[in-house]
N, C-alpha and C. Protein backbone atom coordinates (compact mmCIF):
# COMPACT_ATOMS: atom_id res chain seq x y z
N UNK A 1 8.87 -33.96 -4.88
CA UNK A 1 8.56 -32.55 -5.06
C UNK A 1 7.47 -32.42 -6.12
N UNK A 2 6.52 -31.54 -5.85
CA UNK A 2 5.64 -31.25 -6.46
C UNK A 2 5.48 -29.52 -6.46
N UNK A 3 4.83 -29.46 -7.74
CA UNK A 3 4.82 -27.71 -8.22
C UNK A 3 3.32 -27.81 -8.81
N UNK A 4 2.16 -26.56 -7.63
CA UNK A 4 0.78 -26.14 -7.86
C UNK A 4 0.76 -25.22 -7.93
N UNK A 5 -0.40 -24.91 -8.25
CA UNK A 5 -0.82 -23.64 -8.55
C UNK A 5 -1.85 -23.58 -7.24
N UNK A 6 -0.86 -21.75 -6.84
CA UNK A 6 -1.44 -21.33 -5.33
C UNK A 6 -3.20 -20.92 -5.48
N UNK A 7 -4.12 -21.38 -4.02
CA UNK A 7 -5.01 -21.14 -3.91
C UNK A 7 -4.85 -19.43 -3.23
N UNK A 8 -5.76 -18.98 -2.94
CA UNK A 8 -5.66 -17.77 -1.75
C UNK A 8 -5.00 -18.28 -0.91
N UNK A 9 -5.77 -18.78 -0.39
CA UNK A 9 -4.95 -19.77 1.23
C UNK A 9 -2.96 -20.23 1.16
N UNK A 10 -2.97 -20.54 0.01
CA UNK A 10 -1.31 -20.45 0.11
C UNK A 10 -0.88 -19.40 -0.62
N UNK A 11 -1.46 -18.28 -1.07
CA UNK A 11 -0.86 -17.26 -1.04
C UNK A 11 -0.77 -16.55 0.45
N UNK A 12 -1.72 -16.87 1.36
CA UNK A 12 -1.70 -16.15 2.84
C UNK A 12 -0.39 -16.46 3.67
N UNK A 13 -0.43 -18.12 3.07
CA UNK A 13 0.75 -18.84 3.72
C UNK A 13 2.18 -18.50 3.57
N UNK A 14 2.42 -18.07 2.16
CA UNK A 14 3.43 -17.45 1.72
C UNK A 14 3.91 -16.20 2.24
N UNK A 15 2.96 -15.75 2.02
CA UNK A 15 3.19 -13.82 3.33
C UNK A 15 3.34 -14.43 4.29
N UNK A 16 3.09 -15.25 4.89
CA UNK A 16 3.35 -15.39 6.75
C UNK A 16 4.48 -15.64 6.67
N UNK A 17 5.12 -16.58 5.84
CA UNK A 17 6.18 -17.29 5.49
C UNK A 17 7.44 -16.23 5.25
N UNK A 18 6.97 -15.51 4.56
CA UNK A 18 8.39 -14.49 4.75
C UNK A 18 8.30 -13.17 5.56
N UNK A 19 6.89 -12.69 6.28
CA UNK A 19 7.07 -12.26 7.24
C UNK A 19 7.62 -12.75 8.29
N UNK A 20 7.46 -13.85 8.59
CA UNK A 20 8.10 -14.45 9.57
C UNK A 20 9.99 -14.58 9.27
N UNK A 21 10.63 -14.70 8.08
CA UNK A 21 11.61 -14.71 7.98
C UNK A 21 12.34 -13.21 8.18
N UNK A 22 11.38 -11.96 7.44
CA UNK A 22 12.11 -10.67 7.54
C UNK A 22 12.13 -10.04 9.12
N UNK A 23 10.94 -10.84 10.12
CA UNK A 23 11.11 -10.01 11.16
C UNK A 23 11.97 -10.29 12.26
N UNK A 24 13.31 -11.64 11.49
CA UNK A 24 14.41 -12.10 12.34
C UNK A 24 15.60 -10.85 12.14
N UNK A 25 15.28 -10.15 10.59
CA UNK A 25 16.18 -8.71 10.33
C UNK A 25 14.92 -7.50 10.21
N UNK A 26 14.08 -7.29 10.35
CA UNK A 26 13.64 -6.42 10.05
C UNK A 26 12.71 -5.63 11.49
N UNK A 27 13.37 -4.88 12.05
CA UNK A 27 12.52 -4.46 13.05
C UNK A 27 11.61 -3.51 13.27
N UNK A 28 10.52 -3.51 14.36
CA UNK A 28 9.97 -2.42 14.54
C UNK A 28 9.13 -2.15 13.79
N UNK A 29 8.15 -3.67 13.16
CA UNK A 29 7.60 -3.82 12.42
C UNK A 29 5.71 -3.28 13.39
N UNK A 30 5.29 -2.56 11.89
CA UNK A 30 3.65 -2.45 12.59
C UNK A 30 2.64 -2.65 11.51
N UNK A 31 1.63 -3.05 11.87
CA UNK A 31 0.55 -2.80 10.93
C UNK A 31 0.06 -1.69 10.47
N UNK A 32 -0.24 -1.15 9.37
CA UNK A 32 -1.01 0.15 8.99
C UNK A 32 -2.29 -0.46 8.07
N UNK A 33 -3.20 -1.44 8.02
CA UNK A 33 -4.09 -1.93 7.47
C UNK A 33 -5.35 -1.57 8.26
N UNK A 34 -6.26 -0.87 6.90
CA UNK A 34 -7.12 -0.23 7.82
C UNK A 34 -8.37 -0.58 6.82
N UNK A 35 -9.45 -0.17 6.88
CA UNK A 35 -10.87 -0.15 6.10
C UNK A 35 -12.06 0.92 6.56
N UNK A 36 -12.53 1.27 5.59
CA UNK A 36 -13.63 1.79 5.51
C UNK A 36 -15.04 1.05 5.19
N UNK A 37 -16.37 1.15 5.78
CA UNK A 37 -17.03 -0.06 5.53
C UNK A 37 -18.62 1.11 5.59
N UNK A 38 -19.31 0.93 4.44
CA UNK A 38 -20.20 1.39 4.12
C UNK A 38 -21.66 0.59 4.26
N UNK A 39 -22.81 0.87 4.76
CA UNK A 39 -23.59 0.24 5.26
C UNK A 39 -23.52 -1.71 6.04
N UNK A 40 -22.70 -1.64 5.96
CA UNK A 40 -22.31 -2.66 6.51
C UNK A 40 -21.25 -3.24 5.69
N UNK A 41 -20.95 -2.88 4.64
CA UNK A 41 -19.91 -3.84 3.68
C UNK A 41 -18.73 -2.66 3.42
N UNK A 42 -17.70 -3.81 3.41
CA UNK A 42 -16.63 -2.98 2.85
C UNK A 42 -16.65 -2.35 1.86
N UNK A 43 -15.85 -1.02 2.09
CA UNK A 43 -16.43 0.04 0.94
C UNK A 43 -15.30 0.16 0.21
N UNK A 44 -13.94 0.43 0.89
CA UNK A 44 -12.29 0.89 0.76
C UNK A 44 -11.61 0.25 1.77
N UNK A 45 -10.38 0.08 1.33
CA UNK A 45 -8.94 -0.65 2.15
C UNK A 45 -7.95 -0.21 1.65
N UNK A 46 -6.98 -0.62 2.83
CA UNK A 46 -5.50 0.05 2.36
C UNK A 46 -5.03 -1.00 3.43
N UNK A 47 -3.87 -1.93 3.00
CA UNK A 47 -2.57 -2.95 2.77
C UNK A 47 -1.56 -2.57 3.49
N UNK A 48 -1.37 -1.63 4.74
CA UNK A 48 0.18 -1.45 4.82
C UNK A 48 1.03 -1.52 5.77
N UNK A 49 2.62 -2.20 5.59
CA UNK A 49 2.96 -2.13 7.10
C UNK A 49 4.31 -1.25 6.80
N UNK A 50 5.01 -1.25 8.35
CA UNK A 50 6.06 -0.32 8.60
C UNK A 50 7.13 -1.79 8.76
N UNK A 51 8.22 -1.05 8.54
CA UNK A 51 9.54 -1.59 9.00
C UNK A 51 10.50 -0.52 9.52
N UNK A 52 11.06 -0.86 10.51
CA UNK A 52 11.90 0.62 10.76
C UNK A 52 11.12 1.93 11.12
N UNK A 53 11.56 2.67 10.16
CA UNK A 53 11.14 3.98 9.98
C UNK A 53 10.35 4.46 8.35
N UNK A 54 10.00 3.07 7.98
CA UNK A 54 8.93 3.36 6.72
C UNK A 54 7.90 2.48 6.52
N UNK A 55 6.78 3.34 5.75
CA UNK A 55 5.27 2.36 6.07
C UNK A 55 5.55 2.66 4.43
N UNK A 56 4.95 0.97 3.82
CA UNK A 56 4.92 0.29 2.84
C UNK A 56 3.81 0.09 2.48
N UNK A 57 2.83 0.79 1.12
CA UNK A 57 1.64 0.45 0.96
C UNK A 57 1.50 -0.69 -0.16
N UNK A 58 0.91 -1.48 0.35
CA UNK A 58 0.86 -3.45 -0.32
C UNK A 58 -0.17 -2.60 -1.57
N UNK A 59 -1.46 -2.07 -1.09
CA UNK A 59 -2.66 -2.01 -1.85
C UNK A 59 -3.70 -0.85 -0.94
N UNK A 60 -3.97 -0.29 -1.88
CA UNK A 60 -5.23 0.36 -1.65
C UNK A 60 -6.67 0.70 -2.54
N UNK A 61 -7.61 0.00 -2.14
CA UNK A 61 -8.38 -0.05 -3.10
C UNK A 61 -9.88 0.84 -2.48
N UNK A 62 -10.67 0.90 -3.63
CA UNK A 62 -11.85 1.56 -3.36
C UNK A 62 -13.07 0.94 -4.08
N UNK A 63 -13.82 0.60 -3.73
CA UNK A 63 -14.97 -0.39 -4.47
C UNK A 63 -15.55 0.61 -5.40
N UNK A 64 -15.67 0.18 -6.81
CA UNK A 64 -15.92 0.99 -7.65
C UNK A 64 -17.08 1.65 -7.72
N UNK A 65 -18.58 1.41 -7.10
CA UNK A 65 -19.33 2.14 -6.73
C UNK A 65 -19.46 2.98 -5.42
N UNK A 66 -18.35 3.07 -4.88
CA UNK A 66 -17.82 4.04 -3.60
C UNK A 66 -16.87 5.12 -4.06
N UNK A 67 -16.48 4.91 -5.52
CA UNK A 67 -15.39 6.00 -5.51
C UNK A 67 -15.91 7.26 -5.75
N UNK A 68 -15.14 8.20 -5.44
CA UNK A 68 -15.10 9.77 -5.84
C UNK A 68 -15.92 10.39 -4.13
N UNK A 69 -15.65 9.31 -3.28
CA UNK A 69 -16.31 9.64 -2.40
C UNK A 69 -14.97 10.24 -1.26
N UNK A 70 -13.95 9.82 -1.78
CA UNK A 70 -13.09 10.41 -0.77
C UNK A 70 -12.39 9.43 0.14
N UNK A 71 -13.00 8.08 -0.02
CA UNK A 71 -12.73 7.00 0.90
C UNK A 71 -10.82 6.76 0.64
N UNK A 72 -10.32 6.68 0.01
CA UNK A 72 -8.93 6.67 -0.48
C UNK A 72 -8.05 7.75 0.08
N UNK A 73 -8.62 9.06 -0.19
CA UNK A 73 -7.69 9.98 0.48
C UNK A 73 -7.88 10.05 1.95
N UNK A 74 -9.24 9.86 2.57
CA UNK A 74 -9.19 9.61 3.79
C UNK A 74 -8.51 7.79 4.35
N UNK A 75 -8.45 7.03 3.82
CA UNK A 75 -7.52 5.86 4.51
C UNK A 75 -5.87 6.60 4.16
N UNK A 76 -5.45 6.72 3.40
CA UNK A 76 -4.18 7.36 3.19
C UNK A 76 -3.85 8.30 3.85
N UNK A 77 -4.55 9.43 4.07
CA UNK A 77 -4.13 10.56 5.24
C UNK A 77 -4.04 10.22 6.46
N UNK A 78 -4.92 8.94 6.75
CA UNK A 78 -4.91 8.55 8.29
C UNK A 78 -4.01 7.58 8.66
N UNK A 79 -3.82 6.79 7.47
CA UNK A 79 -2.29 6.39 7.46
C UNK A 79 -1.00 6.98 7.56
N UNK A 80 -0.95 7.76 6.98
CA UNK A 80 0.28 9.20 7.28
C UNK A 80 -0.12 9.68 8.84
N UNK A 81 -1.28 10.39 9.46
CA UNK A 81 -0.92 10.64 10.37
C UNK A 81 -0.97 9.66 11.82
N UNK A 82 -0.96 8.21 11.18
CA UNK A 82 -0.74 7.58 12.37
C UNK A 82 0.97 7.27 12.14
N UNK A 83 1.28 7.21 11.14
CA UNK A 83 2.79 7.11 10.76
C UNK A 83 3.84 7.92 11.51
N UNK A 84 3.00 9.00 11.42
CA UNK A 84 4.04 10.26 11.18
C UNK A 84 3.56 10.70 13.13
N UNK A 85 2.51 9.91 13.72
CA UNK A 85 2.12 10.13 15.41
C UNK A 85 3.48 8.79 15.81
N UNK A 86 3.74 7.98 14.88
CA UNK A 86 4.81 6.54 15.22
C UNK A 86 6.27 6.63 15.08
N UNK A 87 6.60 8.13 14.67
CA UNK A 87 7.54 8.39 14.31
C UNK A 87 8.05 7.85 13.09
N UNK A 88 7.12 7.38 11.74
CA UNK A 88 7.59 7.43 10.95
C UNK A 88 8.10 8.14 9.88
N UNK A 89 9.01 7.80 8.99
CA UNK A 89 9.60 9.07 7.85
C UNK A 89 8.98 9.23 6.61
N UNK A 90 8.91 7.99 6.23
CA UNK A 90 7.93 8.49 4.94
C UNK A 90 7.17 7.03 4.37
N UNK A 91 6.60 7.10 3.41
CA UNK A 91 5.17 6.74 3.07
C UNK A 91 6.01 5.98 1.66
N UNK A 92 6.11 4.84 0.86
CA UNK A 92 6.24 4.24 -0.38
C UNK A 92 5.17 3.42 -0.95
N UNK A 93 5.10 3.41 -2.39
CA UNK A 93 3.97 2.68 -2.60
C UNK A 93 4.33 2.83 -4.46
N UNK A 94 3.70 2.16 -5.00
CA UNK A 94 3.65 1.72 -6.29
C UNK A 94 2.06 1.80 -7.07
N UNK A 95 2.27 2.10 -8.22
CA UNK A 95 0.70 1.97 -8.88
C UNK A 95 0.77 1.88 -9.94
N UNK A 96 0.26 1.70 -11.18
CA UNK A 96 0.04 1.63 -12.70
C UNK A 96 -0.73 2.65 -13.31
N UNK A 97 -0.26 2.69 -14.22
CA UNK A 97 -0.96 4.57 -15.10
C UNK A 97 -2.61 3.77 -15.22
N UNK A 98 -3.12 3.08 -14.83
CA UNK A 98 -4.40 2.80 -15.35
C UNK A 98 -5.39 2.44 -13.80
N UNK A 99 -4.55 3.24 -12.70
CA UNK A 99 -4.91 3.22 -11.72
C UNK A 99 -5.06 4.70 -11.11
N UNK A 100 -4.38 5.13 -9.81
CA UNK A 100 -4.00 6.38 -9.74
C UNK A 100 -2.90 7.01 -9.99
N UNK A 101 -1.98 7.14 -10.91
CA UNK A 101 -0.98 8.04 -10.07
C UNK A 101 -1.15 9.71 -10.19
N UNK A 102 -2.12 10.18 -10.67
CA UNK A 102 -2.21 11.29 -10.62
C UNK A 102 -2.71 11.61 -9.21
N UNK A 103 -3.52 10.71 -8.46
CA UNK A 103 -3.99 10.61 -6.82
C UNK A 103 -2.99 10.55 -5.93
N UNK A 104 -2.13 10.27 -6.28
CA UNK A 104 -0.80 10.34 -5.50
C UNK A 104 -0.04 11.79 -5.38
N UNK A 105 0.09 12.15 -6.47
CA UNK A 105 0.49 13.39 -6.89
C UNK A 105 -0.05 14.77 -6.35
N UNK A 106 -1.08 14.04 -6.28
CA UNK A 106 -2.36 15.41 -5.72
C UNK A 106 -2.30 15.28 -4.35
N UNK A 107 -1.58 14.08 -3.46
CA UNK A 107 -1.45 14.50 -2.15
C UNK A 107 0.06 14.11 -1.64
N UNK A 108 0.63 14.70 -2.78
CA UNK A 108 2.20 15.27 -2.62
C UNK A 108 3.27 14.29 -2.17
N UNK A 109 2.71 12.88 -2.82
CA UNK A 109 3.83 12.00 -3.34
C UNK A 109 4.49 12.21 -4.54
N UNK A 110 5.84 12.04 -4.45
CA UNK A 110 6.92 12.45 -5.44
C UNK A 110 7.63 11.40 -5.79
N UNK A 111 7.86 11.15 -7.68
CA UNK A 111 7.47 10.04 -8.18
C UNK A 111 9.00 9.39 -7.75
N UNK A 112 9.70 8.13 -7.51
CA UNK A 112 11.12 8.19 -7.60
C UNK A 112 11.32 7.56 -8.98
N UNK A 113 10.51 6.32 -9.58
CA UNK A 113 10.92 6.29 -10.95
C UNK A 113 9.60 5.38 -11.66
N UNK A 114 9.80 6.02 -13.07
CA UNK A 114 8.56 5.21 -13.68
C UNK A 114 9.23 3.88 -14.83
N UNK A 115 8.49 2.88 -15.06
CA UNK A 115 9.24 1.94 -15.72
C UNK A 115 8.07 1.94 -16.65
N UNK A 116 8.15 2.41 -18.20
CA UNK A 116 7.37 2.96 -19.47
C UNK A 116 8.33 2.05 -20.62
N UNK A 117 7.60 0.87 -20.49
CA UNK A 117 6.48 0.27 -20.64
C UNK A 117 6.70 -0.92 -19.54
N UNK A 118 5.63 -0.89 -18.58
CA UNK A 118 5.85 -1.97 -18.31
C UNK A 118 5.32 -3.30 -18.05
N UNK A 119 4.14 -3.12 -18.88
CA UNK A 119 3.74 -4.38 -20.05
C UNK A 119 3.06 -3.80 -20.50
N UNK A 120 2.62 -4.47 -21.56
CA UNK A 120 1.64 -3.51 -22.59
C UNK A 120 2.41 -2.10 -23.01
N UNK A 121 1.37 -2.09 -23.03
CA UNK A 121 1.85 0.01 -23.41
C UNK A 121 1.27 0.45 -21.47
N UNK A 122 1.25 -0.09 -20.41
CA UNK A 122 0.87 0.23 -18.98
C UNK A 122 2.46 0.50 -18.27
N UNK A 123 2.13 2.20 -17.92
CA UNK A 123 3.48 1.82 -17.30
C UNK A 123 3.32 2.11 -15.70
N UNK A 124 3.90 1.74 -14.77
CA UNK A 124 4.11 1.29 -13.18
C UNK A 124 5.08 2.80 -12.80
N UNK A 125 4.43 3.47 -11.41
CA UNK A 125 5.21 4.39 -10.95
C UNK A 125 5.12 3.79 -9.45
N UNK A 126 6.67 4.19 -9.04
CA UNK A 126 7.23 4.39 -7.67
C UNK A 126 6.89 5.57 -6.92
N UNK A 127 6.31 5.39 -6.04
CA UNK A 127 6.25 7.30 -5.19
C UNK A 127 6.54 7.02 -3.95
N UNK A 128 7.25 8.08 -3.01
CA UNK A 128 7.34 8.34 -1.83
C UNK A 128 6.73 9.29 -1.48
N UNK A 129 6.64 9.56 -0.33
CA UNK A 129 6.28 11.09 0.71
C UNK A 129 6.82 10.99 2.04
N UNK A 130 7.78 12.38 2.26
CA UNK A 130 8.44 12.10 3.40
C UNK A 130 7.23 12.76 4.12
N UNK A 131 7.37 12.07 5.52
CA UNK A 131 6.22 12.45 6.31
C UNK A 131 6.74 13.55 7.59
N UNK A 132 8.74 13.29 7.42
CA UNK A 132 9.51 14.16 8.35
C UNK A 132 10.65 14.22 8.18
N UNK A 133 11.61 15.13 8.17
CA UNK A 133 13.09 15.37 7.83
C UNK A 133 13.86 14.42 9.00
């Protein structure tokens, strides 16, 4: 036995690795990974899949000379309404105060809990949005 330090490539391996284990219990699994791509290069992305009846956001990012352009709230809304066209219920996702969570807030995710401090003086919020009763 030997213990390395993961490249990308076995971090990819690792996600396959337990996707492949959760989708022996976890059904009804879909992709919600999408991009936005600005003159030819990626501009914004968003990370997310469903299980069941909830879509899980891994990551959503926005290339820092693309932001304030809207690219974020448009991958996220179109994520909700392909969710919510899939019959999904609601939307979870995680972020750090030195990221968005006030962007979350503003499109009516509701926090379930914040963990202050959670390193540094940075603290990490939980949010949902139901997408349907």
């Amino acid at each position: 036995m030997e213990i390395r330090e993961n490249t990308e490539q076995n971090n990819e391996t690792v996600h396959s690795m337990i996707r492949q284990h959760n989708a022996k219990f976890m059904t009804e699994f879909r992709d919600y990974s999408y991009h936005i791509e600005e003159n030819g290069e990626l501009a914004a992305g968003i990370v997310a899949e469903a299980v069941f009846d909830t879509v899980e956001v891994e990551f959503l990012c926005v290339k820092e000379t693309c932001r304030g352009k809207g690219y974020g709230r448009t991958l996220l809304e179109y994520v909700e309404d392909r969710a919510r066209k899939d019959g999904r219920k609601r939307i979870l996702l995680n972020t750090y105060s030195f990221q968005a969570p006030e962007f979350y807030r503003s499109l009516g995710y509701e926090e379930l809990l914040r963990i202050d401090p959670c390193f540094k003086d940075c603290k990490q919020y939980y949010f949902c949005k139901k997408l349907s009763d």
